[in-house]
PDB file of N, CA and C in Angstrom:
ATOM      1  N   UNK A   1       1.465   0.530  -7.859  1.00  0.00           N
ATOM      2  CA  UNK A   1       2.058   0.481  -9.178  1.00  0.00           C
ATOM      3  C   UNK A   1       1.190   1.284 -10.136  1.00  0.00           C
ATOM      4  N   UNK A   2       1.608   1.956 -11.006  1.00  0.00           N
ATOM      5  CA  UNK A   2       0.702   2.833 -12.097  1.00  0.00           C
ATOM      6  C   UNK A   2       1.019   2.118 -13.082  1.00  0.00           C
ATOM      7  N   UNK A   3      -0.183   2.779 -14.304  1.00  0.00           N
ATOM      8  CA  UNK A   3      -0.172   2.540 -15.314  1.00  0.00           C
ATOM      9  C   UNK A   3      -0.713   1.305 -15.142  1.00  0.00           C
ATOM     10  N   UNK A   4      -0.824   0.420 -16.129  1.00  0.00           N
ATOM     11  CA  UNK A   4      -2.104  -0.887 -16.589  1.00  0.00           C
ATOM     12  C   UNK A   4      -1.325  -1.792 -15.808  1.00  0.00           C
ATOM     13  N   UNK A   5      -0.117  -1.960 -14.994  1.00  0.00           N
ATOM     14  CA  UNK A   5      -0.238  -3.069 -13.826  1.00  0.00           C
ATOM     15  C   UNK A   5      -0.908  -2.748 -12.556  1.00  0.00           C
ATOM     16  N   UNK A   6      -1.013  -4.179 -12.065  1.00  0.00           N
ATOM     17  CA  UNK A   6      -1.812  -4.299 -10.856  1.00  0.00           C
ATOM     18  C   UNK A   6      -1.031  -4.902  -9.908  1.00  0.00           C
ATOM     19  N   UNK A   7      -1.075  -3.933  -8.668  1.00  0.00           N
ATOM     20  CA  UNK A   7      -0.076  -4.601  -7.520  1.00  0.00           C
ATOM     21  C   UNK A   7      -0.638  -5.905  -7.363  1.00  0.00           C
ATOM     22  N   UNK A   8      -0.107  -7.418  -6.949  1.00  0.00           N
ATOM     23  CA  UNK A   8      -0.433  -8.542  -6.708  1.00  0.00           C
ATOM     24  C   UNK A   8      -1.233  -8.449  -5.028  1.00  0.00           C
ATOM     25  N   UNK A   9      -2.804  -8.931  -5.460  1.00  0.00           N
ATOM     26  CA  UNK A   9      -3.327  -8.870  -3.684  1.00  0.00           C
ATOM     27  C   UNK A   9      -3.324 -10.506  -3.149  1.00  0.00           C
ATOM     28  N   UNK A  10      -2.251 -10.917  -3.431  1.00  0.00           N
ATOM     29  CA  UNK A  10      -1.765 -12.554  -2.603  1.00  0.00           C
ATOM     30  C   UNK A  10      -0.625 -12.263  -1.994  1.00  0.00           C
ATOM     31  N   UNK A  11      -0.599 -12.594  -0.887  1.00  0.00           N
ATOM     32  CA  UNK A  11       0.949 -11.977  -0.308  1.00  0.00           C
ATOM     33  C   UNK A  11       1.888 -13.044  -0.572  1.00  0.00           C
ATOM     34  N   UNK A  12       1.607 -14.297  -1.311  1.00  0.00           N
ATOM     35  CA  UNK A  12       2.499 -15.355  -1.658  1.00  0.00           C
ATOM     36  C   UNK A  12       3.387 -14.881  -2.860  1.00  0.00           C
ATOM     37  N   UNK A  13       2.337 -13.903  -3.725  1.00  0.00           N
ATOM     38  CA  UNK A  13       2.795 -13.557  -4.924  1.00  0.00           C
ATOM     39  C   UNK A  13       3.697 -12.400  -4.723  1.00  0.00           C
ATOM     40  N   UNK A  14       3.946 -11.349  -3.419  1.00  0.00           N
ATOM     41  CA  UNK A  14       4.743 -10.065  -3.036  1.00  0.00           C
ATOM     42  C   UNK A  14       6.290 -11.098  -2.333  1.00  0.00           C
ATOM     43  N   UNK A  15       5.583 -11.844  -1.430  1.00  0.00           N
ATOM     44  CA  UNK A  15       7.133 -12.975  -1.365  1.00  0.00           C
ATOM     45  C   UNK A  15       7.423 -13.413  -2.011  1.00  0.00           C
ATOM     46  N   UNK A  16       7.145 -14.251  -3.775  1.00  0.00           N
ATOM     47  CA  UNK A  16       7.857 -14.726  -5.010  1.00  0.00           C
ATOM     48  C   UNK A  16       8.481 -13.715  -5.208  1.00  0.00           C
ATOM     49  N   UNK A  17       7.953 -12.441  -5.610  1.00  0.00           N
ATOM     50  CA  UNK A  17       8.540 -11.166  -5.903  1.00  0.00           C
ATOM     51  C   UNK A  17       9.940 -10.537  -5.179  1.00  0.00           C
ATOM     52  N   UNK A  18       9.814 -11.109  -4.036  1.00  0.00           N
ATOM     53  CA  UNK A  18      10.765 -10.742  -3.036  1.00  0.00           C
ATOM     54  C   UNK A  18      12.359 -11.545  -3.688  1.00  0.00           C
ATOM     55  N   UNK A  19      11.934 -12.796  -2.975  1.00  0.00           N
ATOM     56  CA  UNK A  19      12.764 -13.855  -3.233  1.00  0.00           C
ATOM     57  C   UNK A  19      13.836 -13.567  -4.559  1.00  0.00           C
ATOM     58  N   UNK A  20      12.477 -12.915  -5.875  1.00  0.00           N
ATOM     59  CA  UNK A  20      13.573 -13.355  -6.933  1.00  0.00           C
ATOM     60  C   UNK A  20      14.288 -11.863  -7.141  1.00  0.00           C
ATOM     61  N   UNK A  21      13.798 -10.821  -6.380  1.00  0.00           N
ATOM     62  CA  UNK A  21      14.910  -9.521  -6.580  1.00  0.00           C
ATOM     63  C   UNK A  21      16.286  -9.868  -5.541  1.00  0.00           C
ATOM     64  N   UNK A  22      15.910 -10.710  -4.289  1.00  0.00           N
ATOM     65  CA  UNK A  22      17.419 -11.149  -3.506  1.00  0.00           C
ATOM     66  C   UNK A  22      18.017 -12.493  -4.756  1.00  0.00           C
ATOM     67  N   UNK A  23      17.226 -13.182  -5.478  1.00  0.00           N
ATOM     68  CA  UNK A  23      17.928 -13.833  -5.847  1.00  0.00           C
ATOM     69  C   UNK A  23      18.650 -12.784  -6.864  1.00  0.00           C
ATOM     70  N   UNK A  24      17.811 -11.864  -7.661  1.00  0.00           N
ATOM     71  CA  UNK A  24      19.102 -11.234  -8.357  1.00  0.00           C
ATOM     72  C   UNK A  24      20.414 -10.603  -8.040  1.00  0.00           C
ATOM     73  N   UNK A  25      19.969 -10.017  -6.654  1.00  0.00           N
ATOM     74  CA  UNK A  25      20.716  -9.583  -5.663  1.00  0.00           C
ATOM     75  C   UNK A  25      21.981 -10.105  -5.466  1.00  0.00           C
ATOM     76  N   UNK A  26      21.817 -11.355  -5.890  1.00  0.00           N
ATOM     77  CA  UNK A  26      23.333 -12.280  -5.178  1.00  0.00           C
ATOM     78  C   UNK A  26      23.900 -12.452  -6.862  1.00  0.00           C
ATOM     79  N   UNK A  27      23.847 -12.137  -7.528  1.00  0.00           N
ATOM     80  CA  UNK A  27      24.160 -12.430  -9.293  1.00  0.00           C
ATOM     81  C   UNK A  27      25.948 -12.136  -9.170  1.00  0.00           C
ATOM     82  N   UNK A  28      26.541 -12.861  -9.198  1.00  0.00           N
ATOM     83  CA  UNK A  28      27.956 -12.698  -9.824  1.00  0.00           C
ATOM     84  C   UNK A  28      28.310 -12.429 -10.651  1.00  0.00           C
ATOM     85  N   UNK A  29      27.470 -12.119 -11.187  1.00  0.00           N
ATOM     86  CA  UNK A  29      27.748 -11.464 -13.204  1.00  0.00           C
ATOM     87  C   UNK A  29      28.888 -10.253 -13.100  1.00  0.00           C
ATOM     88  N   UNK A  30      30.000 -10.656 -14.074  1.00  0.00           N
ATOM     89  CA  UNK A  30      31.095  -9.567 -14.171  1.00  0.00           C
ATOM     90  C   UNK A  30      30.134  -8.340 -14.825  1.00  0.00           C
ATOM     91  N   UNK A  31      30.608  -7.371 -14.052  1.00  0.00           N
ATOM     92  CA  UNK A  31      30.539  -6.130 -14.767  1.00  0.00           C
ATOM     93  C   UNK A  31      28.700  -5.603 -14.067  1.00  0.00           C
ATOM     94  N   UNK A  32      28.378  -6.136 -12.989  1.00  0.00           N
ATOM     95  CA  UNK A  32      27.463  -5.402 -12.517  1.00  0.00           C
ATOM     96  C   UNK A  32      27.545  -4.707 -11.562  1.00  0.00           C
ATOM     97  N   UNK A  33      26.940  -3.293 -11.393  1.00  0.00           N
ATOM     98  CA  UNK A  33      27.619  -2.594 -10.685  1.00  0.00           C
ATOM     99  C   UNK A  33      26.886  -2.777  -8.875  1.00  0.00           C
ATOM    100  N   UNK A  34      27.852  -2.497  -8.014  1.00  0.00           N
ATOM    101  CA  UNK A  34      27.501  -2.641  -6.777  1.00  0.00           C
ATOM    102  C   UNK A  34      25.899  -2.008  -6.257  1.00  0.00           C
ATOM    103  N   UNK A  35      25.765  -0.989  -6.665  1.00  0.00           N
ATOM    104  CA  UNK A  35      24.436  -0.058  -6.451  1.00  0.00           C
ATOM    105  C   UNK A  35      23.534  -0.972  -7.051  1.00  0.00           C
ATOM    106  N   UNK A  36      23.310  -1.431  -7.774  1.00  0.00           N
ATOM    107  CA  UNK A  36      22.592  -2.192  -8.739  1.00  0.00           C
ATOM    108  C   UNK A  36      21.977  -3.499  -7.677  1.00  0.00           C
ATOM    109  N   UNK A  37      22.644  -3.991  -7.132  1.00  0.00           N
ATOM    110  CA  UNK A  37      22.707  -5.231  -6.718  1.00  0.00           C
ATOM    111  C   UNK A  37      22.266  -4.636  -4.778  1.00  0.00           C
ATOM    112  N   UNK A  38      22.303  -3.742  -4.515  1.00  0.00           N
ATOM    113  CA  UNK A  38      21.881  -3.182  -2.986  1.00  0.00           C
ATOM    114  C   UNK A  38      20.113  -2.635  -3.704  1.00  0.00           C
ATOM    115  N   UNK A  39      20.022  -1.669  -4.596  1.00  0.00           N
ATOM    116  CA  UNK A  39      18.816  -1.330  -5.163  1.00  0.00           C
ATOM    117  C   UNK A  39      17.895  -2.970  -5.371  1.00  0.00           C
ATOM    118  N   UNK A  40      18.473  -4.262  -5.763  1.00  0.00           N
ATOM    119  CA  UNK A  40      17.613  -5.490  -5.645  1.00  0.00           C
ATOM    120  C   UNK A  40      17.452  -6.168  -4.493  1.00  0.00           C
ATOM    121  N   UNK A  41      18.604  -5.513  -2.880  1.00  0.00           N
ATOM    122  CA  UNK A  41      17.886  -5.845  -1.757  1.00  0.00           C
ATOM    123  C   UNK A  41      16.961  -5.207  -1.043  1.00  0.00           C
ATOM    124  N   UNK A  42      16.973  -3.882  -1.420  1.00  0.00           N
ATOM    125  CA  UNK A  42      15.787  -2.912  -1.192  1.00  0.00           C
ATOM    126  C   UNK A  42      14.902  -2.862  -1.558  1.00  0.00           C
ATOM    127  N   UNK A  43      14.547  -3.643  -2.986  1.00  0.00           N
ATOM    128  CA  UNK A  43      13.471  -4.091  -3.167  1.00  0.00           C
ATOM    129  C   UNK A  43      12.691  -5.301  -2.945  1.00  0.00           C
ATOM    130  N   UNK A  44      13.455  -6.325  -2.241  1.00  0.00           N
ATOM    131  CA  UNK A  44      13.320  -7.461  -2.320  1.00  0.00           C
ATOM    132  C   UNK A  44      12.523  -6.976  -0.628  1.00  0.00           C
ATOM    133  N   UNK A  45      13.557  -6.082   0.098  1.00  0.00           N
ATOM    134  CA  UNK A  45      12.962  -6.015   1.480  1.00  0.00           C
ATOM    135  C   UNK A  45      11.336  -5.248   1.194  1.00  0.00           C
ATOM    136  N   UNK A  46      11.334  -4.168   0.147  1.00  0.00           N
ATOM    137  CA  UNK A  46      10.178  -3.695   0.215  1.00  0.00           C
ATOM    138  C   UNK A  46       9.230  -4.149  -0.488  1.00  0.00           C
ATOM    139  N   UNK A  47       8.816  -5.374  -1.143  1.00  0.00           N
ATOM    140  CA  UNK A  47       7.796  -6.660  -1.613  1.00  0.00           C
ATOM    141  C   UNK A  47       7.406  -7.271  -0.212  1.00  0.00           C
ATOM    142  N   UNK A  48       8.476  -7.765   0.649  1.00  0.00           N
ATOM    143  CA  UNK A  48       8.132  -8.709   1.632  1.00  0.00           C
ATOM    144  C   UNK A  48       7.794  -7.336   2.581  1.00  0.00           C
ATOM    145  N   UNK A  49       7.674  -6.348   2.619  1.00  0.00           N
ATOM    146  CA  UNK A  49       6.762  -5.265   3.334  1.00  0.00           C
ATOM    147  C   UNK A  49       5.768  -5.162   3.047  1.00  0.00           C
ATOM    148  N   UNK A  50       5.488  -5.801   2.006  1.00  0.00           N
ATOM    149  CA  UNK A  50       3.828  -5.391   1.356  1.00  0.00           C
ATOM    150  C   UNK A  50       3.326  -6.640   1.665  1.00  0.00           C
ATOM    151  N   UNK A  51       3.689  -7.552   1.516  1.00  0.00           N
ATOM    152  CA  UNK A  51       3.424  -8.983   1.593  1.00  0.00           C
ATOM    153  C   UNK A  51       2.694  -8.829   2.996  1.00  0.00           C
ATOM    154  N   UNK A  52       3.255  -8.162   3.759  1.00  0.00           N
ATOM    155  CA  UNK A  52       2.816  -7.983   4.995  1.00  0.00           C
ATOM    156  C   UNK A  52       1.205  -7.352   5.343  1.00  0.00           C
ATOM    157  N   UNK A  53       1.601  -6.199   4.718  1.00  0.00           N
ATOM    158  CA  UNK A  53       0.182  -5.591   4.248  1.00  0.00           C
ATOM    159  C   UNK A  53      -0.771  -5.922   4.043  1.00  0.00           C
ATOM    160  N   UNK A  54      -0.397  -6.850   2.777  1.00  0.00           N
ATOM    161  CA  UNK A  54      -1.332  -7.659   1.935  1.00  0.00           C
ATOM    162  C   UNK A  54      -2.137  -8.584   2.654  1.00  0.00           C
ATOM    163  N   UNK A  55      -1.204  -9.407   3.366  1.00  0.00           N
ATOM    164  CA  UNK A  55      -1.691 -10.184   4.115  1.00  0.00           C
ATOM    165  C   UNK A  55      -2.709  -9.958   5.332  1.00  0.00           C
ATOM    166  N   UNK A  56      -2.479  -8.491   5.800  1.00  0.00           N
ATOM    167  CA  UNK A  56      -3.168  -8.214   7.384  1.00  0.00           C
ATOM    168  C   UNK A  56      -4.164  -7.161   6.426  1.00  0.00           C
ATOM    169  N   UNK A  57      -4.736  -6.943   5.049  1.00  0.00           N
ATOM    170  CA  UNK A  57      -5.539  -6.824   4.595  1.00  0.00           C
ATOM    171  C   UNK A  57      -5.314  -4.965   4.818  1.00  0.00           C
ATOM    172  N   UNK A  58      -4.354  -4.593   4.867  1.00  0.00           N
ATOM    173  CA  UNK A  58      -4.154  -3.158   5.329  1.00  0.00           C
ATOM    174  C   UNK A  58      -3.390  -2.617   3.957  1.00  0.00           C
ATOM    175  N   UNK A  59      -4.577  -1.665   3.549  1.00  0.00           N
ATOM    176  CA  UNK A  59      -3.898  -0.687   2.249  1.00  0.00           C
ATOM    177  C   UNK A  59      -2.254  -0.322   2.998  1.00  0.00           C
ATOM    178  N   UNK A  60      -1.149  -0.293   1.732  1.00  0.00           N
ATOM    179  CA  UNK A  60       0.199   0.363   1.458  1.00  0.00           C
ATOM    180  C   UNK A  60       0.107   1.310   0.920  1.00  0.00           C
ATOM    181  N   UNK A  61       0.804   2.375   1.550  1.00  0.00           N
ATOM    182  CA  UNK A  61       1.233   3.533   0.810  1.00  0.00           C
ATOM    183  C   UNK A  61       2.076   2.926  -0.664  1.00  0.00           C
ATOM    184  N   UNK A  62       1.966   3.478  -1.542  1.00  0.00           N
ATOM    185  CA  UNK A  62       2.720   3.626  -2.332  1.00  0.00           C
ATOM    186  C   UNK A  62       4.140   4.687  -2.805  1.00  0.00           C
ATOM    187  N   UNK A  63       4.869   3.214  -2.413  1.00  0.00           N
ATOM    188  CA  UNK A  63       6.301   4.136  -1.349  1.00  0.00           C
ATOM    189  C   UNK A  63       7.359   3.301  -1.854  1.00  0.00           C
ATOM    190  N   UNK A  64       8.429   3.762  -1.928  1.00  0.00           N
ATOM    191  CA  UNK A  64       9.689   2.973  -2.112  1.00  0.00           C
ATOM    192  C   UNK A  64      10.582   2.927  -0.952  1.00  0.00           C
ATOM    193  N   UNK A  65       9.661   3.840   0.102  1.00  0.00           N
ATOM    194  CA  UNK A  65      10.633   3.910   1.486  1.00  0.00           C
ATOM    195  C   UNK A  65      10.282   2.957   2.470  1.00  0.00           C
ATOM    196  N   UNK A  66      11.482   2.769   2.539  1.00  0.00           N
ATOM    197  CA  UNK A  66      10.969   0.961   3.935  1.00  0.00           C
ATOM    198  C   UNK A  66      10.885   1.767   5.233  1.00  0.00           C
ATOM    199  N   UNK A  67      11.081   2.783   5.646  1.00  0.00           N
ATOM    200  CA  UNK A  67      11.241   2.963   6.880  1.00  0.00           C
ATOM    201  C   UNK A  67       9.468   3.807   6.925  1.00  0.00           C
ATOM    202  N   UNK A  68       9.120   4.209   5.848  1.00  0.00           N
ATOM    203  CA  UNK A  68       7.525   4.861   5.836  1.00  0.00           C
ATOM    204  C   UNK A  68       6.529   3.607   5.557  1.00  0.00           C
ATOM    205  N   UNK A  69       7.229   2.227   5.092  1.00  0.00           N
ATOM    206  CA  UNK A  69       6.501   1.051   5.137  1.00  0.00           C
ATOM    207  C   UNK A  69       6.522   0.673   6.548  1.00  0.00           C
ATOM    208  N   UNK A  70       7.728   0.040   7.402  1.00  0.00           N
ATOM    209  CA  UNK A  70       7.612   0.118   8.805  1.00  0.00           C
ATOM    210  C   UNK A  70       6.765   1.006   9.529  1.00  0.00           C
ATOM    211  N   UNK A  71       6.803   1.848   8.927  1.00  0.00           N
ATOM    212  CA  UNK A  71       5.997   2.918  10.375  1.00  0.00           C
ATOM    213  C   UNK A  71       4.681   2.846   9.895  1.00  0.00           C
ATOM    214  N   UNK A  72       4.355   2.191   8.788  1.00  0.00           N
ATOM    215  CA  UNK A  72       2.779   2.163   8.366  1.00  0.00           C
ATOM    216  C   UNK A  72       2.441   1.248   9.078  1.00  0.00           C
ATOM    217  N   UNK A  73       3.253   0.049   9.210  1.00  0.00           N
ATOM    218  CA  UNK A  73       2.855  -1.111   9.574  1.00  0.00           C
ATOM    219  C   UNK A  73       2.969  -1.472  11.559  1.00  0.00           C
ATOM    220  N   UNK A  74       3.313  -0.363  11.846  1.00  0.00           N
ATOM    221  CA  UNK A  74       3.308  -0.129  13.036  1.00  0.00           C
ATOM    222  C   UNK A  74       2.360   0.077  13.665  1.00  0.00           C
ATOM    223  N   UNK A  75       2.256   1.555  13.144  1.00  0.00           N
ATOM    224  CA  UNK A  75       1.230   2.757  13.174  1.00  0.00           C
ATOM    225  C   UNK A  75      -0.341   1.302  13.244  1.00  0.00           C
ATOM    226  N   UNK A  76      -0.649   0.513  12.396  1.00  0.00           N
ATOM    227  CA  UNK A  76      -1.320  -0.705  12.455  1.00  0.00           C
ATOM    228  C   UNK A  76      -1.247  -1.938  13.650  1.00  0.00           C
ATOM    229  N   UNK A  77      -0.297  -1.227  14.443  1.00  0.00           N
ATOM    230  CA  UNK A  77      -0.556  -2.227  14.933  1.00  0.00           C
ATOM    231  C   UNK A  77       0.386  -3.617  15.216  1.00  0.00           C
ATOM    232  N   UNK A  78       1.248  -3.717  13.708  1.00  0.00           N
ATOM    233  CA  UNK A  78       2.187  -5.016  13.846  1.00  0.00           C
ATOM    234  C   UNK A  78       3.354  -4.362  14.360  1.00  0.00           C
ATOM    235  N   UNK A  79       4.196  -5.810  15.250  1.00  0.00           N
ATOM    236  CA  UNK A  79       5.283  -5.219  15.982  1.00  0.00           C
ATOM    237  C   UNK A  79       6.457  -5.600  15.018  1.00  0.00           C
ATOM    238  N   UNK A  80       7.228  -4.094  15.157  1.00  0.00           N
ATOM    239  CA  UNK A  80       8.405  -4.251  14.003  1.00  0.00           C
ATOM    240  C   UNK A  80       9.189  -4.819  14.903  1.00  0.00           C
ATOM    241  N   UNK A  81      10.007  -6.048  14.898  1.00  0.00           N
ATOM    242  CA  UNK A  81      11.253  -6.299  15.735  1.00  0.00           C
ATOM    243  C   UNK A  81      12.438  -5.598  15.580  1.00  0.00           C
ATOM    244  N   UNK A  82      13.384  -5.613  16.186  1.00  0.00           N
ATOM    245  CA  UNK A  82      14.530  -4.721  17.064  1.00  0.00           C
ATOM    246  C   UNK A  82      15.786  -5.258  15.814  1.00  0.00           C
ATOM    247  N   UNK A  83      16.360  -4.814  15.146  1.00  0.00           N
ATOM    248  CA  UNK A  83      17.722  -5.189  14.635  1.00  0.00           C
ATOM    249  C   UNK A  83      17.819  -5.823  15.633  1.00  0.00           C
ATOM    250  N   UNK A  84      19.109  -6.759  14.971  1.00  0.00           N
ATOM    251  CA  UNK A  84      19.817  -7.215  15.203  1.00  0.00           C
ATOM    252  C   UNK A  84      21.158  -7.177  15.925  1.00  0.00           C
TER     253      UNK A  84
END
């Protein structure tokens, strides 16, 4: 994160973070647009990517791409599981 915030180094605090962009994610509010609401599961997935990080004490790129978060977290070592 730039500028005078500080990424959170508790990975409890990157899963709160998570949680409440899927909770916005699910918002029924008339008049919000679809993109809007996929952009808060992509972020919600890429908090609980860091969370990961955070936790196995392994610097994150600073990235908005989940698939360059996966392969960081690979590349380390943790096993990404298989879709579904």
């Amino acid at each position: 994160m730039k500028g005078n915030k500080r990424s959170p180094d508790n990975p409890a605090e990157w899963i709160a973070r998570a949680k409440s962009s899927l909770t916005i994610s699910s918002t029924k509010t008339p008049g919000v647009l679809y993109e809007d609401l996929c952009f808060q599961v992509q972020q919600a997935a890429e908090k609980a990517l860091k969370a990961v990080f955070v936790s196995r004490k392994i610097p994150y790129p600073y990235t908005h791409d989940i698939n360059a978060l996966l392969s960081g977290l690979e590349q380390q070592g943790v096993a990404i599981p298989e879709p579904l």
